[in-house]
N, C-alpha and C. Protein backbone atom coordinates (compact mmCIF):
# COMPACT_ATOMS: atom_id res chain seq x y z
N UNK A 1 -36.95 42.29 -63.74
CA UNK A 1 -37.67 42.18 -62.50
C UNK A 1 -36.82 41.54 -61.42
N UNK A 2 -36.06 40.68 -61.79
CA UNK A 2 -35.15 39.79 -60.80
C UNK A 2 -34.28 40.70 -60.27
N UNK A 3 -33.87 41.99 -61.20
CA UNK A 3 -32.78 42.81 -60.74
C UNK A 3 -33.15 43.73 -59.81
N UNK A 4 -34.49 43.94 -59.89
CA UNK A 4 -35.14 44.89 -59.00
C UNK A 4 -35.21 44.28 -57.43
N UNK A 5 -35.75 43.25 -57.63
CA UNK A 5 -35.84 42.27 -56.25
C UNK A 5 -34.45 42.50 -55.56
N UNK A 6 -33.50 42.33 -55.88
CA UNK A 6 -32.01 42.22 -55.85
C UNK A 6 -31.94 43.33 -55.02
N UNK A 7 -32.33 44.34 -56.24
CA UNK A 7 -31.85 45.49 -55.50
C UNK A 7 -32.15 46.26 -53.70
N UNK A 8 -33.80 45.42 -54.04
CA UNK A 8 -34.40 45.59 -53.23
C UNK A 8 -33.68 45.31 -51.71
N UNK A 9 -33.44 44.07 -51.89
CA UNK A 9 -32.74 42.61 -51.26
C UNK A 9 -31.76 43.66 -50.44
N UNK A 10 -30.67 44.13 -51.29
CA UNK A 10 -29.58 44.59 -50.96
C UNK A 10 -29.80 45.85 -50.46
N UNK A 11 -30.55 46.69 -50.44
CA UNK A 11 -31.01 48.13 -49.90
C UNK A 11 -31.48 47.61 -48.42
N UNK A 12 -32.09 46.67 -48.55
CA UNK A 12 -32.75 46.17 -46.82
C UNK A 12 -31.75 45.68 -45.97
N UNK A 13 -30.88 44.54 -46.80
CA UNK A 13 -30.12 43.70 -45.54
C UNK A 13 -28.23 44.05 -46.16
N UNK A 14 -28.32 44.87 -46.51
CA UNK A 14 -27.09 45.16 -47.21
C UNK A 14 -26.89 44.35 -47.88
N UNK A 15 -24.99 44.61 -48.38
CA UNK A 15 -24.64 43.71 -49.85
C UNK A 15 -23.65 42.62 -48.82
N UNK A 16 -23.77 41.52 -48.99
CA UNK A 16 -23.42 40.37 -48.20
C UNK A 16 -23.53 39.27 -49.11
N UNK A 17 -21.45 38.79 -48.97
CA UNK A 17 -21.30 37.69 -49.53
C UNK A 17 -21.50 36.27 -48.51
N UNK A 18 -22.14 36.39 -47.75
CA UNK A 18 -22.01 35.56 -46.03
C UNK A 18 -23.74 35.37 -46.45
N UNK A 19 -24.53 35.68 -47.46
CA UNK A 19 -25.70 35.23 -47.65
C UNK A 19 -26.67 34.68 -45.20
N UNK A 20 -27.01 34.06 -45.64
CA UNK A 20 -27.44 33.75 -44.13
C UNK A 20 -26.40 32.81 -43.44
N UNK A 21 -25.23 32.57 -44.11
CA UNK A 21 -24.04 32.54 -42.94
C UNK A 21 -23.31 33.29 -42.62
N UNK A 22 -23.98 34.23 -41.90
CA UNK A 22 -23.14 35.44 -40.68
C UNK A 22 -22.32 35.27 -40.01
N UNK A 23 -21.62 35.72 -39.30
CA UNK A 23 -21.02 34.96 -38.02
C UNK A 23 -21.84 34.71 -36.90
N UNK A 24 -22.79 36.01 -36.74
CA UNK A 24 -23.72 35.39 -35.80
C UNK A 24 -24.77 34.40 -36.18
N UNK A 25 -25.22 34.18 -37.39
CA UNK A 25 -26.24 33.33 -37.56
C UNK A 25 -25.32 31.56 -37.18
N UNK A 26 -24.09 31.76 -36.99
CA UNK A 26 -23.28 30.57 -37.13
C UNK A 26 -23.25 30.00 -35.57
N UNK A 27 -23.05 31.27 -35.03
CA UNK A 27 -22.95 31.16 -33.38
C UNK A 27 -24.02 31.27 -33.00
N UNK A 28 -25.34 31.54 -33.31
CA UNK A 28 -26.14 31.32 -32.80
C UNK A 28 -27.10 29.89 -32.99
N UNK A 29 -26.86 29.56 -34.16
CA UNK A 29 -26.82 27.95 -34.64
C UNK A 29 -26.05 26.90 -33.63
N UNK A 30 -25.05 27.19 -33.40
CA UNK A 30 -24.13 26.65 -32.57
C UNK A 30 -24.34 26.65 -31.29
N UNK A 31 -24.61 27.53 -30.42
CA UNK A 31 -25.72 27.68 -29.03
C UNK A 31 -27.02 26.83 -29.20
N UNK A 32 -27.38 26.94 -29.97
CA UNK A 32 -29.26 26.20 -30.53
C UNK A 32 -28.64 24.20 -30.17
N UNK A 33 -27.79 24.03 -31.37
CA UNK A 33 -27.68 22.93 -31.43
C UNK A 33 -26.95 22.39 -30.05
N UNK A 34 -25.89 22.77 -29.08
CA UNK A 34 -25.50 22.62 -28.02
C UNK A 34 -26.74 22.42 -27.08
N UNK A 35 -27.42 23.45 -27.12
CA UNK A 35 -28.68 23.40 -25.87
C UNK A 35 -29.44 22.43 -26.31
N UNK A 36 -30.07 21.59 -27.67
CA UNK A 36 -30.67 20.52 -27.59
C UNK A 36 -29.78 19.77 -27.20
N UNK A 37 -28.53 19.87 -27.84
CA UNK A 37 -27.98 18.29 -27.33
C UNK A 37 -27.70 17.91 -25.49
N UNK A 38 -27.23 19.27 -24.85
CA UNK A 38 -27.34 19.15 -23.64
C UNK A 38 -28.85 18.76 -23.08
N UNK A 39 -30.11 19.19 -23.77
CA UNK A 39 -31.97 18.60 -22.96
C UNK A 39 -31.85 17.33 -23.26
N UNK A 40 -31.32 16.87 -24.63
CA UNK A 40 -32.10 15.78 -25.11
C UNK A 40 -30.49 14.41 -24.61
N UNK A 41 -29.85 14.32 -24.52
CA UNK A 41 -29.16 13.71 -24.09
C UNK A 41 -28.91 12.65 -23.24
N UNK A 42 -28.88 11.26 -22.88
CA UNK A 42 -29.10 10.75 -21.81
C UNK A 42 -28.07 11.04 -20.91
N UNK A 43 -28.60 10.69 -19.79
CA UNK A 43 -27.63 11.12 -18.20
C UNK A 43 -26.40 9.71 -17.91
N UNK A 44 -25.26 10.24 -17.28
CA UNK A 44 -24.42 9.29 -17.21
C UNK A 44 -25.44 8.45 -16.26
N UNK A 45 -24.81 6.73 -16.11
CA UNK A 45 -25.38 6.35 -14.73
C UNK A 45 -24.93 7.02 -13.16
N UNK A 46 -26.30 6.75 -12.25
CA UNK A 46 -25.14 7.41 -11.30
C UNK A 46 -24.09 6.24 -10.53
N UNK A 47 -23.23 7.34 -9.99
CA UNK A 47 -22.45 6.65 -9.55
C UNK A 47 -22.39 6.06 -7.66
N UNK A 48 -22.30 4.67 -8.01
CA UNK A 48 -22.79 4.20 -6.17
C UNK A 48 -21.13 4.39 -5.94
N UNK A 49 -20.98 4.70 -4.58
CA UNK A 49 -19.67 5.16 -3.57
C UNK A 49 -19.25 3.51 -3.54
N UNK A 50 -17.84 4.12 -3.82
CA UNK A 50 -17.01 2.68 -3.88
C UNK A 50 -16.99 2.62 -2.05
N UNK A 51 -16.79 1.00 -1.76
CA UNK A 51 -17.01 0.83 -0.36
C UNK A 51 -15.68 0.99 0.22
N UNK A 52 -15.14 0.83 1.78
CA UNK A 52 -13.98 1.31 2.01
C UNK A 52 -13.74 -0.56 2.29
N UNK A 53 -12.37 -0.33 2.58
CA UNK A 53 -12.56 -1.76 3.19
C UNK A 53 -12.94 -2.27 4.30
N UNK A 54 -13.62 -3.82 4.67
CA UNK A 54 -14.20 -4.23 5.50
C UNK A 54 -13.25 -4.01 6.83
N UNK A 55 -14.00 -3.34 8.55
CA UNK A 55 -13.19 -3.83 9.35
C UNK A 55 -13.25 -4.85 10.14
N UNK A 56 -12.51 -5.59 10.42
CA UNK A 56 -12.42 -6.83 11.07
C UNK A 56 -12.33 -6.35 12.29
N UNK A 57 -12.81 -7.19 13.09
CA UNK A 57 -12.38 -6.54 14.92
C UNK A 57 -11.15 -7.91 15.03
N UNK A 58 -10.48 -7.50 15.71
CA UNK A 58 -9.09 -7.82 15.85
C UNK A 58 -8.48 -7.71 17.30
N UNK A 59 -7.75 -8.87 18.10
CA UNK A 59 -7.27 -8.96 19.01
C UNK A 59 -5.71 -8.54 18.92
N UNK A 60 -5.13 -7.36 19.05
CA UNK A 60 -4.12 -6.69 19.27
C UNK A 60 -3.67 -6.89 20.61
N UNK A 61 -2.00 -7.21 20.61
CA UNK A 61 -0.84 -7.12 21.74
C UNK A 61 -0.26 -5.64 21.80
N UNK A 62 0.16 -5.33 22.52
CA UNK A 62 0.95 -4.22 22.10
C UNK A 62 1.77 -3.93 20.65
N UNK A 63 2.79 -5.02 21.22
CA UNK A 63 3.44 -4.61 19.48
C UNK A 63 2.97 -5.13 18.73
N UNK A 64 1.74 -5.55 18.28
CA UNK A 64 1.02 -5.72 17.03
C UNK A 64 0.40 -4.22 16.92
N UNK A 65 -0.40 -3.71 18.05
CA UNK A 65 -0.47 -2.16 17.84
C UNK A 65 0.34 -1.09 17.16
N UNK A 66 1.44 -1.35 18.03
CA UNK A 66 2.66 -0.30 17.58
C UNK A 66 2.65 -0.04 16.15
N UNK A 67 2.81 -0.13 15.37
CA UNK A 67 2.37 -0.10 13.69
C UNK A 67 1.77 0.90 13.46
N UNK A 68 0.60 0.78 14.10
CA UNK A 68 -1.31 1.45 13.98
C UNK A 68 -0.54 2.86 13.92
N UNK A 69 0.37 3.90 13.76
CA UNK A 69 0.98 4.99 14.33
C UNK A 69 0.41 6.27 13.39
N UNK A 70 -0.11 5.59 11.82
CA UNK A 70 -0.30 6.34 11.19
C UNK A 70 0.94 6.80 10.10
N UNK A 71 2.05 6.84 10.38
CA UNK A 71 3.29 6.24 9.42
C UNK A 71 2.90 4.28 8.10
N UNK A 72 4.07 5.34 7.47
CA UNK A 72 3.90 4.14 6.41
C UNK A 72 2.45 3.89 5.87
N UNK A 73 1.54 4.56 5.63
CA UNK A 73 0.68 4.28 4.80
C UNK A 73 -0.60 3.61 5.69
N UNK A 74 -0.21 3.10 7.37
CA UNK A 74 -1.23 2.53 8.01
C UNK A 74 -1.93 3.55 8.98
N UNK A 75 -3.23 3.27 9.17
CA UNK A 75 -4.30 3.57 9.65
C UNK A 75 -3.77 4.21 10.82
N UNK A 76 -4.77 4.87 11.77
CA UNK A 76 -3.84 5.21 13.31
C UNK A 76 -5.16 4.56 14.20
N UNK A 77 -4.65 4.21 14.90
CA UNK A 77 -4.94 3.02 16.39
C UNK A 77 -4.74 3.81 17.35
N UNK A 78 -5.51 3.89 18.31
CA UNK A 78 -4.87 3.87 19.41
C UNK A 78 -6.05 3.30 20.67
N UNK A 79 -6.02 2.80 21.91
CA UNK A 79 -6.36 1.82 22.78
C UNK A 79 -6.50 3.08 24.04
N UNK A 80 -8.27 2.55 24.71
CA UNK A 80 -8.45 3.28 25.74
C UNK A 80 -9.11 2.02 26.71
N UNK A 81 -8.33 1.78 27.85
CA UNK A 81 -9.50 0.62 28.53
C UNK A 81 -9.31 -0.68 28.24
N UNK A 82 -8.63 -1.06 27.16
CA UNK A 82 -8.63 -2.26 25.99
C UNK A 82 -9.55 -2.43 25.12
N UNK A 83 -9.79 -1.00 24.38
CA UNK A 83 -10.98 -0.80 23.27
C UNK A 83 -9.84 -0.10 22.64
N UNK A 84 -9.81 -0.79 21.25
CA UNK A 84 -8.27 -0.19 19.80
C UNK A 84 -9.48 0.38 19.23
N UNK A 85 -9.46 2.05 19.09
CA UNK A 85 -10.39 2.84 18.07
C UNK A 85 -9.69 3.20 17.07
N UNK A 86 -10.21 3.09 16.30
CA UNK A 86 -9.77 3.99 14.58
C UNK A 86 -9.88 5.12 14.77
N UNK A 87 -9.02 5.96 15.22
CA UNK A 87 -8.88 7.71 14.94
C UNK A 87 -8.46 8.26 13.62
N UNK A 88 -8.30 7.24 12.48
CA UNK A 88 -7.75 8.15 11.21
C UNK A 88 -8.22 8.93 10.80
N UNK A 89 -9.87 8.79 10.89
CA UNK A 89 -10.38 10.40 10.64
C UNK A 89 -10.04 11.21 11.46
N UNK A 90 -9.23 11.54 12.36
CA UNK A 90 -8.68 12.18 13.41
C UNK A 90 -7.20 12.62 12.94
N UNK A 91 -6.50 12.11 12.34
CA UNK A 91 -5.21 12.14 11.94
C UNK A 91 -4.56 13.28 12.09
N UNK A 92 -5.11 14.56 12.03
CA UNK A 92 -4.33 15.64 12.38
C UNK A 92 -3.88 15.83 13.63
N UNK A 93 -5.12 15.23 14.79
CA UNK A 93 -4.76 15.17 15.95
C UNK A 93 -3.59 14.03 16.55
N UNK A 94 -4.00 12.89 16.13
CA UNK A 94 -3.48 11.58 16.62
C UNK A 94 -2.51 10.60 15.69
N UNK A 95 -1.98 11.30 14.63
CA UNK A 95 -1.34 11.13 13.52
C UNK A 95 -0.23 11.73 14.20
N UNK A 96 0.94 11.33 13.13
CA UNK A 96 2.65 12.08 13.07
C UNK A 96 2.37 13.42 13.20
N UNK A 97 3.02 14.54 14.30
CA UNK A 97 2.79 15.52 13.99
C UNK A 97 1.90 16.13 14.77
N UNK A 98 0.79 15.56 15.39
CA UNK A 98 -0.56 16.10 15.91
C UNK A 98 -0.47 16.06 17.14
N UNK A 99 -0.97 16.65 17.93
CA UNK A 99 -0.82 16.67 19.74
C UNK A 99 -0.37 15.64 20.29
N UNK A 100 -1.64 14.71 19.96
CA UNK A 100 -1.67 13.62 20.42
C UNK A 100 -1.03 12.53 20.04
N UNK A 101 0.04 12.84 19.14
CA UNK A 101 0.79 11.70 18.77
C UNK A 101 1.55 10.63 19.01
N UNK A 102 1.59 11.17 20.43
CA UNK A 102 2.08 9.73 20.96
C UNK A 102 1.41 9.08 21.76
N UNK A 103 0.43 8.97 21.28
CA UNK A 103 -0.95 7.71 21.55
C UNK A 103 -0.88 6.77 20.66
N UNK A 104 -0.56 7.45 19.88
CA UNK A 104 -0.95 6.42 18.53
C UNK A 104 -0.35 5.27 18.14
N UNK A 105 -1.01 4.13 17.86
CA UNK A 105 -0.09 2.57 18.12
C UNK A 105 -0.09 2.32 19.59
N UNK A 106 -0.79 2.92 20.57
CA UNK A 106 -0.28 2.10 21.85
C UNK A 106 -1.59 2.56 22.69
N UNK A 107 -1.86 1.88 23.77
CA UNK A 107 -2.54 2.21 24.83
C UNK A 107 -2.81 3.84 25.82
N UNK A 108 -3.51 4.53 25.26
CA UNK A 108 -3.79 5.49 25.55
C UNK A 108 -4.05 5.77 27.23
N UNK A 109 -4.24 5.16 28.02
CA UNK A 109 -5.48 5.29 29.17
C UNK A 109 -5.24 6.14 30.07
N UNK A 110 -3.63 6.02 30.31
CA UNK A 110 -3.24 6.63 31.35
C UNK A 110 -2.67 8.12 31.42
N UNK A 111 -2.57 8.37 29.72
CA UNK A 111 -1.99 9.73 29.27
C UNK A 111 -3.22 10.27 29.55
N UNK A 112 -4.46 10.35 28.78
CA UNK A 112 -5.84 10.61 28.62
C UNK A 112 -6.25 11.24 30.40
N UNK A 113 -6.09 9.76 31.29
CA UNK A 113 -6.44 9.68 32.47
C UNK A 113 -5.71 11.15 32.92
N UNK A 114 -4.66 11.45 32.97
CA UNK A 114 -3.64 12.23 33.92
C UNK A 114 -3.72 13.88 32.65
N UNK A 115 -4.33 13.50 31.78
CA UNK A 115 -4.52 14.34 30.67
C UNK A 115 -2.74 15.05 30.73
N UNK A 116 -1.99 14.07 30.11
CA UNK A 116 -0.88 14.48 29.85
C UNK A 116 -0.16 13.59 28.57
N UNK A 117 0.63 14.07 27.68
CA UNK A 117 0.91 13.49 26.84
C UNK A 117 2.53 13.42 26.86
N UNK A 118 3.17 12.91 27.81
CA UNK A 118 4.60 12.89 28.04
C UNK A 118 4.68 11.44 27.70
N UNK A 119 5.87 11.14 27.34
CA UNK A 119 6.22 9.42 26.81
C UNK A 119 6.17 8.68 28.23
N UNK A 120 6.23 9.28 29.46
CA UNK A 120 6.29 8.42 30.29
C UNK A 120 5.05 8.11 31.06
N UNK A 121 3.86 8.99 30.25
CA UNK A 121 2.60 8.44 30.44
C UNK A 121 1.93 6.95 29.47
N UNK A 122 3.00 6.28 28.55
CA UNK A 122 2.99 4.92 27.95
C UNK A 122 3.86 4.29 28.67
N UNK A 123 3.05 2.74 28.35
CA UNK A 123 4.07 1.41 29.10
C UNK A 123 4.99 1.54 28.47
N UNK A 124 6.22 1.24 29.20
CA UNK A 124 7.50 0.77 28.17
C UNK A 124 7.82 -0.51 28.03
N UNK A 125 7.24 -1.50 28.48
CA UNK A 125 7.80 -2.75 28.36
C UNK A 125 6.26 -3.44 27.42
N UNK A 126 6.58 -3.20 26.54
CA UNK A 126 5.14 -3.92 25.34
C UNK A 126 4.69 -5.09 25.47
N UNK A 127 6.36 -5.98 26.04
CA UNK A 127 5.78 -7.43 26.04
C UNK A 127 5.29 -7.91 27.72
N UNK A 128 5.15 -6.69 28.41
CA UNK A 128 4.87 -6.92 29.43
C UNK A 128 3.37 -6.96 30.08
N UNK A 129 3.07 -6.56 31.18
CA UNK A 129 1.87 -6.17 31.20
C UNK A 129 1.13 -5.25 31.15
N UNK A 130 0.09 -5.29 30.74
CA UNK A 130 -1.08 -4.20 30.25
C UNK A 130 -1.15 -3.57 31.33
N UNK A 131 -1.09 -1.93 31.48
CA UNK A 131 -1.64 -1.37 32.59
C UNK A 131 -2.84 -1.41 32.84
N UNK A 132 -2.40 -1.37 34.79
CA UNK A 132 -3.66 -1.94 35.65
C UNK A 132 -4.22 -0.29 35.76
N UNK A 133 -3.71 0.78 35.64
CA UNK A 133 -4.33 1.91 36.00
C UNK A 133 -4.22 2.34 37.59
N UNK A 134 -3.75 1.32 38.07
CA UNK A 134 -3.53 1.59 39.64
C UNK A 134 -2.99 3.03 40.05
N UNK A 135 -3.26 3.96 40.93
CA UNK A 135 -2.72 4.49 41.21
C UNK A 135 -3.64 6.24 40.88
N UNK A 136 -4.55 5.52 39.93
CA UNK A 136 -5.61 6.95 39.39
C UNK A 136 -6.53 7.04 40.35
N UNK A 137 -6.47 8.46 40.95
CA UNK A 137 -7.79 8.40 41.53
C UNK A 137 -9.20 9.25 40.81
N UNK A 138 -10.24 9.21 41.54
CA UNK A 138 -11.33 9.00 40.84
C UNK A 138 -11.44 9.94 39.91
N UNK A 139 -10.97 11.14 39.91
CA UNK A 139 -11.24 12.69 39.42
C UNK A 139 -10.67 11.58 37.89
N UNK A 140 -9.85 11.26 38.05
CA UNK A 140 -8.79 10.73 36.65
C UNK A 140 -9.47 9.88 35.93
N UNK A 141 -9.47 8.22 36.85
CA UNK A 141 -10.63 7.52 36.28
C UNK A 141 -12.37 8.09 35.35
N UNK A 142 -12.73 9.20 35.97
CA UNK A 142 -14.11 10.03 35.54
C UNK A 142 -13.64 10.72 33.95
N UNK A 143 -12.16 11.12 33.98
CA UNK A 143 -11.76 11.79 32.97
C UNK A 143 -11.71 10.83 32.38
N UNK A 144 -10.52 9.31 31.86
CA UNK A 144 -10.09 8.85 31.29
C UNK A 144 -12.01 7.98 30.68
N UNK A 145 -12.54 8.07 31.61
CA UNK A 145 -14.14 7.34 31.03
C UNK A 145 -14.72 8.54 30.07
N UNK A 146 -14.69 9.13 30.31
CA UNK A 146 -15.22 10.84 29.87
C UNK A 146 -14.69 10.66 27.75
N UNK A 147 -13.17 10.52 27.97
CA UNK A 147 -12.51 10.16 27.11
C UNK A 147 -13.12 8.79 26.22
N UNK A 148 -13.18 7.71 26.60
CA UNK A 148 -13.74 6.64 25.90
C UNK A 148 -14.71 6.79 25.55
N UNK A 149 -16.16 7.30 26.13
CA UNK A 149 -17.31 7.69 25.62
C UNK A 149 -16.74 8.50 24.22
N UNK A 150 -16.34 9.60 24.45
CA UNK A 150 -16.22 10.33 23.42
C UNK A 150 -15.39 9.86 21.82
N UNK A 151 -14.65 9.09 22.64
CA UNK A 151 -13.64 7.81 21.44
C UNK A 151 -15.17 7.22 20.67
N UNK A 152 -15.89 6.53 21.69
CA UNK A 152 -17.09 5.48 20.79
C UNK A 152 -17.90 6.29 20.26
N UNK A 153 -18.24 7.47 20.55
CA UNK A 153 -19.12 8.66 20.09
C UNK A 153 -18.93 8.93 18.60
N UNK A 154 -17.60 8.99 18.46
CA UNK A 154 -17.13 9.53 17.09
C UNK A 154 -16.16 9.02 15.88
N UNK A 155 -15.47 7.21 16.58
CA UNK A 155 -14.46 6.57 15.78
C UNK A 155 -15.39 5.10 16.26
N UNK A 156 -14.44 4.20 15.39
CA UNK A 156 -15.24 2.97 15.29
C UNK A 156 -14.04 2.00 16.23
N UNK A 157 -14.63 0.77 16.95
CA UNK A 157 -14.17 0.20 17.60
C UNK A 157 -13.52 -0.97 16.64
N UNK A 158 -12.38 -1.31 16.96
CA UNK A 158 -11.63 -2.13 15.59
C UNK A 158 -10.94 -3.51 16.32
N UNK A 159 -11.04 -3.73 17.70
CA UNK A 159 -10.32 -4.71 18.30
C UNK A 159 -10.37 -4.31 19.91
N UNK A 160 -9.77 -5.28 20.36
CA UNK A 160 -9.47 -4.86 21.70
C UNK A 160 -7.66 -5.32 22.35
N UNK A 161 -7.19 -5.00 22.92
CA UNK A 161 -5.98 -5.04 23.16
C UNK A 161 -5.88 -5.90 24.58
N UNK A 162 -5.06 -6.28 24.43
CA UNK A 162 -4.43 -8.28 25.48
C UNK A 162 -3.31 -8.29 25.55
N UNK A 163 -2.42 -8.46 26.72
CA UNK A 163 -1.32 -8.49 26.73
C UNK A 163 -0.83 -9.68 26.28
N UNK A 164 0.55 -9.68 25.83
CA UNK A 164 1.37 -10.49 24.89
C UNK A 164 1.01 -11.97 26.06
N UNK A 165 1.49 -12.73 25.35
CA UNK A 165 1.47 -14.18 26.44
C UNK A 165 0.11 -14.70 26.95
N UNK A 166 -0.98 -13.62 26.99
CA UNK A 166 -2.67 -14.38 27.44
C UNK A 166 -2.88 -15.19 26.69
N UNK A 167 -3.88 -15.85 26.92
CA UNK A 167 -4.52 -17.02 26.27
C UNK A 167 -5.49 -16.63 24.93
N UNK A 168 -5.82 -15.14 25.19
CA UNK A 168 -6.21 -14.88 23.57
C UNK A 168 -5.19 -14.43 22.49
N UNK A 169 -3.69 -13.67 23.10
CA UNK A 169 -3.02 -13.29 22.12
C UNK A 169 -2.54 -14.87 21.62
N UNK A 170 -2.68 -16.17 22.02
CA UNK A 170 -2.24 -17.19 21.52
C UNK A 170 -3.08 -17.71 20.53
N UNK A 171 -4.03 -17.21 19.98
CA UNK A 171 -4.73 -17.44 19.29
C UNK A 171 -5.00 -16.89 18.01
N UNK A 172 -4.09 -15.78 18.04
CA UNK A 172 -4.46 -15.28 17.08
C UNK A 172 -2.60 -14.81 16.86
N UNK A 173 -2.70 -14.44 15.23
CA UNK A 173 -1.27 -13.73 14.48
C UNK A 173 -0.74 -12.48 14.93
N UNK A 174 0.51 -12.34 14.74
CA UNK A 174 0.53 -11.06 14.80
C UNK A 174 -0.19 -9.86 14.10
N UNK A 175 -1.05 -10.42 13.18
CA UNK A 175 -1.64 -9.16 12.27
C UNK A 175 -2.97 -9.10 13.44
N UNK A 176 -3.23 -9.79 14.68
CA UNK A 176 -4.17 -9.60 15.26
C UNK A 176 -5.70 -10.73 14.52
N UNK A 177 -5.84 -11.34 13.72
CA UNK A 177 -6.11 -12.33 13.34
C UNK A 177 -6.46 -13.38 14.06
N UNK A 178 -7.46 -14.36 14.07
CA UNK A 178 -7.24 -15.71 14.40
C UNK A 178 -6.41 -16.39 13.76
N UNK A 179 -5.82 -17.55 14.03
CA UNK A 179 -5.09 -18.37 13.14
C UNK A 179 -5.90 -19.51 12.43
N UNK A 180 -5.77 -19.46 10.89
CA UNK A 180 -6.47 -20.14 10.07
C UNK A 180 -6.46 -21.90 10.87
N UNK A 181 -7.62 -22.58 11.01
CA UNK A 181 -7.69 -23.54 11.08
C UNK A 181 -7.32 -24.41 10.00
């Protein structure tokens, strides 16, 4: 009787030494057990956004600016009015390389103002005095304001810029700093 069963057995599901390990019964075992373990599984924690670092607002001279250029690994600066904005999210523009690159590290106002970006639209004497802007008339002044709005609109204000020798650059380091009491 056992042989009959057998036979039976083997007329239905054929003759198979793989008994109910098939290849598919293996891979489909294998899908089964994956999909519980992926439902039943706990979830990583989530993850909170690492913070960037804190900015300090900072009293910048010129050549404490000069740096800000976006070279060497530092941030890019640049000064409209005596407001130092963070343009690094800007960097293609106001970075090495970018239109506007020779803003960067220095007092912008008067390039912006005359909407020209020639080197002889920056001071050349750093340790000298801050431009007065003299000499813009209003069409320019309307632009170079036009410009700062749009600076505070979209970058963060990080310091303000003082010419070398005032009574606030004496107060503070060259990193733009107060000096530790």
């Amino acid at each position: 009787m056992a042989e009959s069963n057998t036979e039976h057995l083997t007329a239905a599901f054929g003759d198979s030494s793989f008994g109910i390990f098939t290849p598919i019964n293996i891979f489909l075992l294998s899908v089964t057990v994956w999909i519980v373990y992926r439902t039943l599984r706990t979830p990583p924690p989530p993850q909170l956004p690492t913070s960037a670092e804190p900015i300090v607002f900072r009293t910048f001279t010129p050549p404490a600016l000069k740096p800000y250029n976006g070279t060497n690994g530092q941030p890019v600066y640049l000064s409209v009015r005596g407001n130092v904005f963070d343009v690094s999210s800007g960097r293609h523009f106001y970075g090495p390389g970018g239109p506007y690159e020779n803003f960067a590290g220095r007092d912008a106002s008067r390039g912006l103002a005359c909407g020209s970006f020639d080197d002889d639209m920056l001071t050349k004497d750093l340790h000298g005095p801050l431009d007065d802007l003299r000499g813009l008339d209003d069409e320019q002044m309307a632009a170079m304001r036009d410009w700062e709005d749009r600076f505070r609109e979209k970058y963060l204000v990080v310091g303000k810029l003082v010419p070398v020798g005032s009574e606030e650059a004496k107060t503070v380091g060259e990193d733009g700093l107060p000096f530790k009491k």
